[in-house]
C-alpha atoms as a PDB file:
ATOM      1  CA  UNK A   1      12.798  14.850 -14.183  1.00  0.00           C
ATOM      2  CA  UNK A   2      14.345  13.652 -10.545  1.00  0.00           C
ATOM      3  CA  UNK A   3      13.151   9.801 -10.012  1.00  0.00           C
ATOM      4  CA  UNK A   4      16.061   9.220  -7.540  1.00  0.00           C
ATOM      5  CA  UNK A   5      18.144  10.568  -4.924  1.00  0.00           C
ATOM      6  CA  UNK A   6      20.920   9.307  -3.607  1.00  0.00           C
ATOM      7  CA  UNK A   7      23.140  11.392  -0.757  1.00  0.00           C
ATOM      8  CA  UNK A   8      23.119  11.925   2.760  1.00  0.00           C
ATOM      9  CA  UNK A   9      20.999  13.346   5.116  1.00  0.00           C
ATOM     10  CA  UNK A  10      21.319  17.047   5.648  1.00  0.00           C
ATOM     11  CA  UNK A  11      18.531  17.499   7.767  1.00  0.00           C
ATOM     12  CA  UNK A  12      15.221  15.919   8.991  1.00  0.00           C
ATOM     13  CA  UNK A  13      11.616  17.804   9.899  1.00  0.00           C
ATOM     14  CA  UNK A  14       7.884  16.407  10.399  1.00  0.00           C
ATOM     15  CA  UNK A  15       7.445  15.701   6.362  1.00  0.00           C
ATOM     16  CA  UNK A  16      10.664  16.341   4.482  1.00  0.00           C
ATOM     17  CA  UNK A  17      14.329  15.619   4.385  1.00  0.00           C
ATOM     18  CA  UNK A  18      16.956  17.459   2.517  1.00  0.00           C
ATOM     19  CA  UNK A  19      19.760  15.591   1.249  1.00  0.00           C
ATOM     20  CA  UNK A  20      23.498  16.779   0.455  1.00  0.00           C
ATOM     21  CA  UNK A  21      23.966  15.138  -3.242  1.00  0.00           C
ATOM     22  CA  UNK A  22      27.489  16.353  -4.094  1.00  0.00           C
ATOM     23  CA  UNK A  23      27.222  20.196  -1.658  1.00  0.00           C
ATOM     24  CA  UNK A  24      23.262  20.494  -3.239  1.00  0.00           C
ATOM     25  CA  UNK A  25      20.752  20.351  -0.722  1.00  0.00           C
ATOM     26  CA  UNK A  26      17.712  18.621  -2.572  1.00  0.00           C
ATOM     27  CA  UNK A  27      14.223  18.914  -0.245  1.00  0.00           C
ATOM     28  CA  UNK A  28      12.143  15.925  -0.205  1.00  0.00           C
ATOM     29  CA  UNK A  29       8.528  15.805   1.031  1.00  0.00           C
ATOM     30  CA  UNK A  30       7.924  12.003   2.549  1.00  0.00           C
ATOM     31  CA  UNK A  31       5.334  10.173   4.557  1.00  0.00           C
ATOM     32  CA  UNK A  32       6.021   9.726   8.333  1.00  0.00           C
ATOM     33  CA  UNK A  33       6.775   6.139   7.507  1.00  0.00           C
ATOM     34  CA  UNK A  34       9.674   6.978   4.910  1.00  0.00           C
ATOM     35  CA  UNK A  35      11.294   9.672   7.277  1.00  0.00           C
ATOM     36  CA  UNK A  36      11.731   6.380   9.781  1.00  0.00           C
ATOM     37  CA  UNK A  37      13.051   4.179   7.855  1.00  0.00           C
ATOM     38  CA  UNK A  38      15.686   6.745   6.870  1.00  0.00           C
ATOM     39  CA  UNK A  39      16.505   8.287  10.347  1.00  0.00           C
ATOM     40  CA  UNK A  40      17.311  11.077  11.050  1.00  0.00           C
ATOM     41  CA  UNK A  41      21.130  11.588  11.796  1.00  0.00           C
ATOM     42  CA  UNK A  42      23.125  14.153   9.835  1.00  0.00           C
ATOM     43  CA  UNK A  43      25.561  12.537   7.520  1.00  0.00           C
ATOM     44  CA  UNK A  44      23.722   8.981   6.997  1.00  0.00           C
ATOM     45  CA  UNK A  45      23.320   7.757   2.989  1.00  0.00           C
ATOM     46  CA  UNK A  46      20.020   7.805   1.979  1.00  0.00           C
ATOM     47  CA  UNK A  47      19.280   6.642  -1.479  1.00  0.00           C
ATOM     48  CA  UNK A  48      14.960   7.504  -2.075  1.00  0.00           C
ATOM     49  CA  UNK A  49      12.873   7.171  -4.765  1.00  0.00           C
ATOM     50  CA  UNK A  50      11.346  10.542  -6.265  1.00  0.00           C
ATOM     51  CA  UNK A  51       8.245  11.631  -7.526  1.00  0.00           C
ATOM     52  CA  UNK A  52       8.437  15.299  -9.608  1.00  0.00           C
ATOM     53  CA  UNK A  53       5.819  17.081  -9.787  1.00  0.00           C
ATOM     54  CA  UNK A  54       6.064  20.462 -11.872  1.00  0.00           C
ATOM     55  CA  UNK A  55       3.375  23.337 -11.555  1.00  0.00           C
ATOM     56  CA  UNK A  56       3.505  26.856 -12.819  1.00  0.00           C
ATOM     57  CA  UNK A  57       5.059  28.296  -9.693  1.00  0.00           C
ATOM     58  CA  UNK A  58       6.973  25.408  -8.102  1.00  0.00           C
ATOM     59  CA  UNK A  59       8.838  21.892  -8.709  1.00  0.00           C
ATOM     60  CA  UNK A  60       8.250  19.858  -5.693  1.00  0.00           C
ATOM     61  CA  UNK A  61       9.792  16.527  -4.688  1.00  0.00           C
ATOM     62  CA  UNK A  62       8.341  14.016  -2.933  1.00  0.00           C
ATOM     63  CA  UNK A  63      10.346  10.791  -2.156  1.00  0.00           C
ATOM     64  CA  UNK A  64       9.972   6.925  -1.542  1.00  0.00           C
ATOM     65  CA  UNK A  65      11.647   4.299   0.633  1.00  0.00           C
ATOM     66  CA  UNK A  66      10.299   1.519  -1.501  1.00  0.00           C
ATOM     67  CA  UNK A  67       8.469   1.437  -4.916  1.00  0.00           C
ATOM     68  CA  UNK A  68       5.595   0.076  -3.254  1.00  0.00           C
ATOM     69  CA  UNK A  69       4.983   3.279  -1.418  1.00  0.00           C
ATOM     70  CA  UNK A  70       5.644   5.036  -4.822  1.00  0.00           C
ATOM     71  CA  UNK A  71       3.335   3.210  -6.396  1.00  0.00           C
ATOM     72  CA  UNK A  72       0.248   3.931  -4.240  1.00  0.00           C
ATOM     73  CA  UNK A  73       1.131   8.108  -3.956  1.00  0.00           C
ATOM     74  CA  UNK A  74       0.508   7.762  -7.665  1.00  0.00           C
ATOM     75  CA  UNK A  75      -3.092   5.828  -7.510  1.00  0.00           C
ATOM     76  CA  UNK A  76      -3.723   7.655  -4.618  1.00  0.00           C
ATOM     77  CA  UNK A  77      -3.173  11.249  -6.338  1.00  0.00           C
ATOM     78  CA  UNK A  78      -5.714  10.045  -9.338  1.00  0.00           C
ATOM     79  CA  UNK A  79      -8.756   9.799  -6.893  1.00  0.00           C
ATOM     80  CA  UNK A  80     -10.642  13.930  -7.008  1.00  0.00           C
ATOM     81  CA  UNK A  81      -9.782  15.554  -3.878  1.00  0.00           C
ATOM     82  CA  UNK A  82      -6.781  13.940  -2.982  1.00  0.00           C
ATOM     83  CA  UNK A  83      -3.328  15.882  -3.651  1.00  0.00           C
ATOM     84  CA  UNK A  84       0.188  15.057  -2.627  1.00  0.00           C
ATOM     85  CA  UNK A  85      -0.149  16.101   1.157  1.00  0.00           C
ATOM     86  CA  UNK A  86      -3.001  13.815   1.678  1.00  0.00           C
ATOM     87  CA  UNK A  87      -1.771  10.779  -0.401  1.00  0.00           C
ATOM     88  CA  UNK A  88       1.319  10.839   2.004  1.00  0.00           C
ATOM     89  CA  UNK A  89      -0.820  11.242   4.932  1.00  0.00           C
ATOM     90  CA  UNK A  90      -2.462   7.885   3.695  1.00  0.00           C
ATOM     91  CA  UNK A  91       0.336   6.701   3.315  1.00  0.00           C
ATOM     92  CA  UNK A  92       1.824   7.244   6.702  1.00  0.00           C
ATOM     93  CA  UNK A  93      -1.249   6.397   8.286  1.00  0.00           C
ATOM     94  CA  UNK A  94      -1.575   2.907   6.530  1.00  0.00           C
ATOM     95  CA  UNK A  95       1.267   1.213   5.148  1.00  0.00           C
ATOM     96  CA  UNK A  96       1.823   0.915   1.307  1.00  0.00           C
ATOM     97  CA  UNK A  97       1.605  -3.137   1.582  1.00  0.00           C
ATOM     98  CA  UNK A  98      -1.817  -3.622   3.673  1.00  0.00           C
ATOM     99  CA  UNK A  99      -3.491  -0.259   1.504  1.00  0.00           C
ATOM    100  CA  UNK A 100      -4.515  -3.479  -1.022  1.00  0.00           C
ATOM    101  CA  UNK A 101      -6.948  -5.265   1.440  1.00  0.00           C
ATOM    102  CA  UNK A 102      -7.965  -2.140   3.349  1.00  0.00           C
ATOM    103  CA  UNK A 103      -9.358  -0.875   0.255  1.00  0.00           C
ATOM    104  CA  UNK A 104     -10.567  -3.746  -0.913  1.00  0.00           C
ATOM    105  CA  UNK A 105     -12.537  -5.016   2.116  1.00  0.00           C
ATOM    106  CA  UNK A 106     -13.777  -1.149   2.254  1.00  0.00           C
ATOM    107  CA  UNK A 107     -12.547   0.083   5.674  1.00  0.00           C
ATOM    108  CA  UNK A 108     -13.264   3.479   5.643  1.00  0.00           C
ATOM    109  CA  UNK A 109     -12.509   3.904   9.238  1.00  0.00           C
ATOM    110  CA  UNK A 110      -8.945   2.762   8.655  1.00  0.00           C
ATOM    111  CA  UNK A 111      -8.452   5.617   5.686  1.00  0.00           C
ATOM    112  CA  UNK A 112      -9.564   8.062   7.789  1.00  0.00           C
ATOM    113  CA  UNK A 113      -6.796   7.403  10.466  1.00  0.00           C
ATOM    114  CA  UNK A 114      -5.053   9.772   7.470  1.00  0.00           C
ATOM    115  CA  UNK A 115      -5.153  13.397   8.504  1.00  0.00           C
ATOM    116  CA  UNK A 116      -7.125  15.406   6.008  1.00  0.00           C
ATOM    117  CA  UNK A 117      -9.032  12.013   4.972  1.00  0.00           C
ATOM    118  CA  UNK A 118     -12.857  12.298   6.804  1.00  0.00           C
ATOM    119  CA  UNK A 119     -16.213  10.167   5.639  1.00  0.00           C
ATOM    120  CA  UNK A 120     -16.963  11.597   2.019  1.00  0.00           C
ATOM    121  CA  UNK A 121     -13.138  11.228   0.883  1.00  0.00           C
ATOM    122  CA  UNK A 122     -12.575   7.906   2.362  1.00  0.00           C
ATOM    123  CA  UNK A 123     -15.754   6.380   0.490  1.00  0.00           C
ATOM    124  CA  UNK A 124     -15.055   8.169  -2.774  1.00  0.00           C
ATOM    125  CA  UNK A 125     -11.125   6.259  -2.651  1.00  0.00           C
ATOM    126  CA  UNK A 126     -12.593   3.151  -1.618  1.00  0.00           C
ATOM    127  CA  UNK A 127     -15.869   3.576  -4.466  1.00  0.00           C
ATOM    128  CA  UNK A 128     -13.020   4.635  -7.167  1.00  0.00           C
ATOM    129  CA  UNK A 129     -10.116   2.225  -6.047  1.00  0.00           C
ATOM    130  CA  UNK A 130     -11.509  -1.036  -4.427  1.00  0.00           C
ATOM    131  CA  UNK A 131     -11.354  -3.072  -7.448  1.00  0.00           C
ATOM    132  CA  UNK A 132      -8.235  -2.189  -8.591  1.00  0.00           C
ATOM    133  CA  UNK A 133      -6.933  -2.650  -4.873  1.00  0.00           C
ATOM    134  CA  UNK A 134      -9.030  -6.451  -4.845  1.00  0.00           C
ATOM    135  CA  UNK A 135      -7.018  -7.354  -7.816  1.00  0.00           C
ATOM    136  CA  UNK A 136      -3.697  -6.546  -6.473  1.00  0.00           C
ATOM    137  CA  UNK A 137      -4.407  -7.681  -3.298  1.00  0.00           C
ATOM    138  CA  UNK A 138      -5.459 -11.198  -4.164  1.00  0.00           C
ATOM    139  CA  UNK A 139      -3.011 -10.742  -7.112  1.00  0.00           C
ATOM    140  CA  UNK A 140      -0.294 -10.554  -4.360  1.00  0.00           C
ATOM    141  CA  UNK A 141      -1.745 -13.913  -2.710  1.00  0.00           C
ATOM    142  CA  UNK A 142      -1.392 -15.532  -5.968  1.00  0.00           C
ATOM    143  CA  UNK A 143       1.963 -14.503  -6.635  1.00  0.00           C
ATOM    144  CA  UNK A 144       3.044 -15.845  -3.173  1.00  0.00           C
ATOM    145  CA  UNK A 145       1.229 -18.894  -3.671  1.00  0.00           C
ATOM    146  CA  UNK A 146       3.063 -19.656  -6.793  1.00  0.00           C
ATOM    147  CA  UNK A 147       6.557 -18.943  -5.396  1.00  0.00           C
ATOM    148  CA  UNK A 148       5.527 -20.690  -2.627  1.00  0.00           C
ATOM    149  CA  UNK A 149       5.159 -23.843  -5.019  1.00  0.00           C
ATOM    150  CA  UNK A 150       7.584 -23.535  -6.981  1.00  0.00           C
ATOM    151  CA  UNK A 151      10.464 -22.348  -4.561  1.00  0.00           C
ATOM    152  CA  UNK A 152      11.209 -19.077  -6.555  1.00  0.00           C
ATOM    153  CA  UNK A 153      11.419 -15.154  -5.249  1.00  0.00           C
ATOM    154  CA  UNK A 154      11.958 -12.119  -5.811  1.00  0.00           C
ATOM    155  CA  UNK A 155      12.691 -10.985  -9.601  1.00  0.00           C
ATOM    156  CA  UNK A 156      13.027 -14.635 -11.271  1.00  0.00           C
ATOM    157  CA  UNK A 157       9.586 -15.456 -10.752  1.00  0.00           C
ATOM    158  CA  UNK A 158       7.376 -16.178 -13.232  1.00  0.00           C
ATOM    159  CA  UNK A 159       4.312 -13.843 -13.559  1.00  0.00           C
ATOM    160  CA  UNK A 160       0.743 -15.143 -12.139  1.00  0.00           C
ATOM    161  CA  UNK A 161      -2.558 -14.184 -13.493  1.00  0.00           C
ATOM    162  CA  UNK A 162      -4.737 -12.485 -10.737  1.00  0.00           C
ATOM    163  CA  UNK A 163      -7.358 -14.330  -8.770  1.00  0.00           C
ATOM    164  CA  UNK A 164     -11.067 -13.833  -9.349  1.00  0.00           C
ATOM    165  CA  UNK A 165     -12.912 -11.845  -6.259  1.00  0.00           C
ATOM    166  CA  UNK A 166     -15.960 -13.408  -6.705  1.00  0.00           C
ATOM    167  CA  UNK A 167     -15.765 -16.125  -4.144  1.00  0.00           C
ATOM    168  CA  UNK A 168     -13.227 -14.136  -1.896  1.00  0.00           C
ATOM    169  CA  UNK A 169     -15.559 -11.434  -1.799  1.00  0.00           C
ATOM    170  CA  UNK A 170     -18.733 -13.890  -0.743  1.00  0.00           C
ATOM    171  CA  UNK A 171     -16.388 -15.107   1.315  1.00  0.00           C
ATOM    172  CA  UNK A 172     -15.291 -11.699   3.100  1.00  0.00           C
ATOM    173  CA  UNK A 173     -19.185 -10.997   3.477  1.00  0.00           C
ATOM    174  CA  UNK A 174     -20.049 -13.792   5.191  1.00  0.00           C
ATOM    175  CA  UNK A 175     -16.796 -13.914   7.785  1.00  0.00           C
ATOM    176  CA  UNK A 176     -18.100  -9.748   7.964  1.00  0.00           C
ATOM    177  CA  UNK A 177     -21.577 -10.723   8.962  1.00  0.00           C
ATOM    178  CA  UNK A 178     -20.229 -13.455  11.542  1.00  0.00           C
ATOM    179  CA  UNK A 179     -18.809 -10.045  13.338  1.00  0.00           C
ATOM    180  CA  UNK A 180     -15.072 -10.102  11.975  1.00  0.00           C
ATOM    181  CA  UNK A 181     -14.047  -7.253  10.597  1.00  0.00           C
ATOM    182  CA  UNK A 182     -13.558  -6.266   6.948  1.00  0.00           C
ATOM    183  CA  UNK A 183      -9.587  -5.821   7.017  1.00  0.00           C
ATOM    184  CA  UNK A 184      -8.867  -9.014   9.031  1.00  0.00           C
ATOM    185  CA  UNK A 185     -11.286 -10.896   7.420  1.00  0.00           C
ATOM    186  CA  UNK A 186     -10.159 -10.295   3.633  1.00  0.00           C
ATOM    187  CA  UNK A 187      -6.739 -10.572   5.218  1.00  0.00           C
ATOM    188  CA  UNK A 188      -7.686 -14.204   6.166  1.00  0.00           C
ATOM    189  CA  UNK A 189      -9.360 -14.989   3.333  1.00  0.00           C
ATOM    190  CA  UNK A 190      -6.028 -14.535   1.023  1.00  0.00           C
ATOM    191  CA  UNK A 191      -3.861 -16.320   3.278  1.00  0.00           C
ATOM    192  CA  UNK A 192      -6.276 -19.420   2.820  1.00  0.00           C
ATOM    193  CA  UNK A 193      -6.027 -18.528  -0.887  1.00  0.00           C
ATOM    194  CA  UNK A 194      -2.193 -18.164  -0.866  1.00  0.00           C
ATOM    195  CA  UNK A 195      -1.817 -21.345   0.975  1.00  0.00           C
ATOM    196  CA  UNK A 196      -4.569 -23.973  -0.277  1.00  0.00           C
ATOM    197  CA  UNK A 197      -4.998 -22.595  -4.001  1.00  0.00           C
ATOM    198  CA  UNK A 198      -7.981 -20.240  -5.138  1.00  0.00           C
ATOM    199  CA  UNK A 199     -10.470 -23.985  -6.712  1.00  0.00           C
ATOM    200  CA  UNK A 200     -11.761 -24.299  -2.752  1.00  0.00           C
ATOM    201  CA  UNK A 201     -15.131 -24.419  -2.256  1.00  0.00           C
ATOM    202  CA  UNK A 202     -16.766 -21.273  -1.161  1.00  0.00           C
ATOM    203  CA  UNK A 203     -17.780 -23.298   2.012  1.00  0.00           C
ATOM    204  CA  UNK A 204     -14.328 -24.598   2.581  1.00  0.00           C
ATOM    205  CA  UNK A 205     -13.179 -21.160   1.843  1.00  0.00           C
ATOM    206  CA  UNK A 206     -15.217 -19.308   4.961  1.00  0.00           C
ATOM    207  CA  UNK A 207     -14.089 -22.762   6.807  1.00  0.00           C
ATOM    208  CA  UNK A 208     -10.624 -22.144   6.420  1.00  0.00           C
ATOM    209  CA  UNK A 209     -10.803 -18.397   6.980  1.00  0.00           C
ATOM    210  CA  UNK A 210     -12.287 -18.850  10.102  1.00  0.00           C
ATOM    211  CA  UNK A 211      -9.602 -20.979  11.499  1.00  0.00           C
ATOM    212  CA  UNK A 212      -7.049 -18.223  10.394  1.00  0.00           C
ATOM    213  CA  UNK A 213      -9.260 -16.299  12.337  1.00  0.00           C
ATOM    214  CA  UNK A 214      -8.836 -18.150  15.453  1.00  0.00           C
ATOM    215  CA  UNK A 215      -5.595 -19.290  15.362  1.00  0.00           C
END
């Protein structure tokens, strides 16, 4: 199996690139977002991340700028009706790092952006994947919290536990029911978490979220 590529840039079109590795043109399907980050100029190293995926009549690649993008094709793929083509559409309609709290606080209206995504396909990835996507997204706020505290990035730094979603979720529902909505209020309610600790309150929670809000 392929799980990396690294060349230069043969050619470019809407959802693949093929890239020269040593005079062998190797074609890569990727996400709108991937294709940008790589350009597009003839000649340029590109080194992406690959995902091979064998059937009976074809091996297709589909590649990566980051492994957070990787990552989320995979969960992505597991929901029923969702294949490659559509996972990357996700993708390229909602970035790999914010897919975490769109899921999460449920915005259906924000998967569907995703071409081939309409109402019954964005609630059955939300129903299946929102609290796997809660965990990782408060995880995430937990992670930076701890670095934050301790002054340590990147690979060095020490695992952290994820955060419960009970409170961030009453939380969410009440900043929801004030009129905010549910991507920018989750989003504010795990920067409070990241930056005061996840023992507040659940009424200094909403307090603090709602000067995020406004700020």
């Amino acid at each position: 199996m392929i799980a990396k590529l690294s060349g230069l840039i043969d050619s470019v079109g809407t959802n693949y690139v093929i890239i020269d590795v040593n005079g062998v043109g190797y074609l890569v399907y990727a996400s709108s977002r991937t294709l940008a980050k790589i350009g597009s100029k003839k000649g340029t190293p590109v080194s992406l991340l690959i995902e091979t995926i064998v059937r009976e009549d074809q091996i297709t690649l589909y590649g990566f700028a980051d492994a957070a993008e990787k990552e989320w094709f995979l969960i992505l793929c597991t929901v029923q009706g969702v294949g490659a083509k559509v996972a990357q559409a996700i993708l390229a309609a909602v970035p790999a790092d914010r897919l975490p709290v769109v899921i999460a606080s449920q915005d259906k209206a924000a998967i569907k952006m995703a071409d081939g995504v309409g109402e019954k396909l964005a609630v059955r990835i939300i129903t299946e994947l929102k609290e796997k996507a809660g965990k990782m997204a408060l995880g995430q706020a937990a992670t930076e919290q701890a670095q934050s505290a301790t002054g340590k990035k990147g690979k060095g730094s020490a695992p952290v536990a994820e955060l419960p979603i009970t409170a961030s979720n009453d939380a969410v529902s009440a900043l929801i029911n004030l009129g905010y909505g549910r991507s920018e209020a989750f989003s504010a309610v795990a920067d409070v978490l990241r930056e005061k600790g996840d023992n507040l309150p659940l009424g200094d929670l909403i307090r603090e979220s709602l000067k995020e809000l406004s700020a």
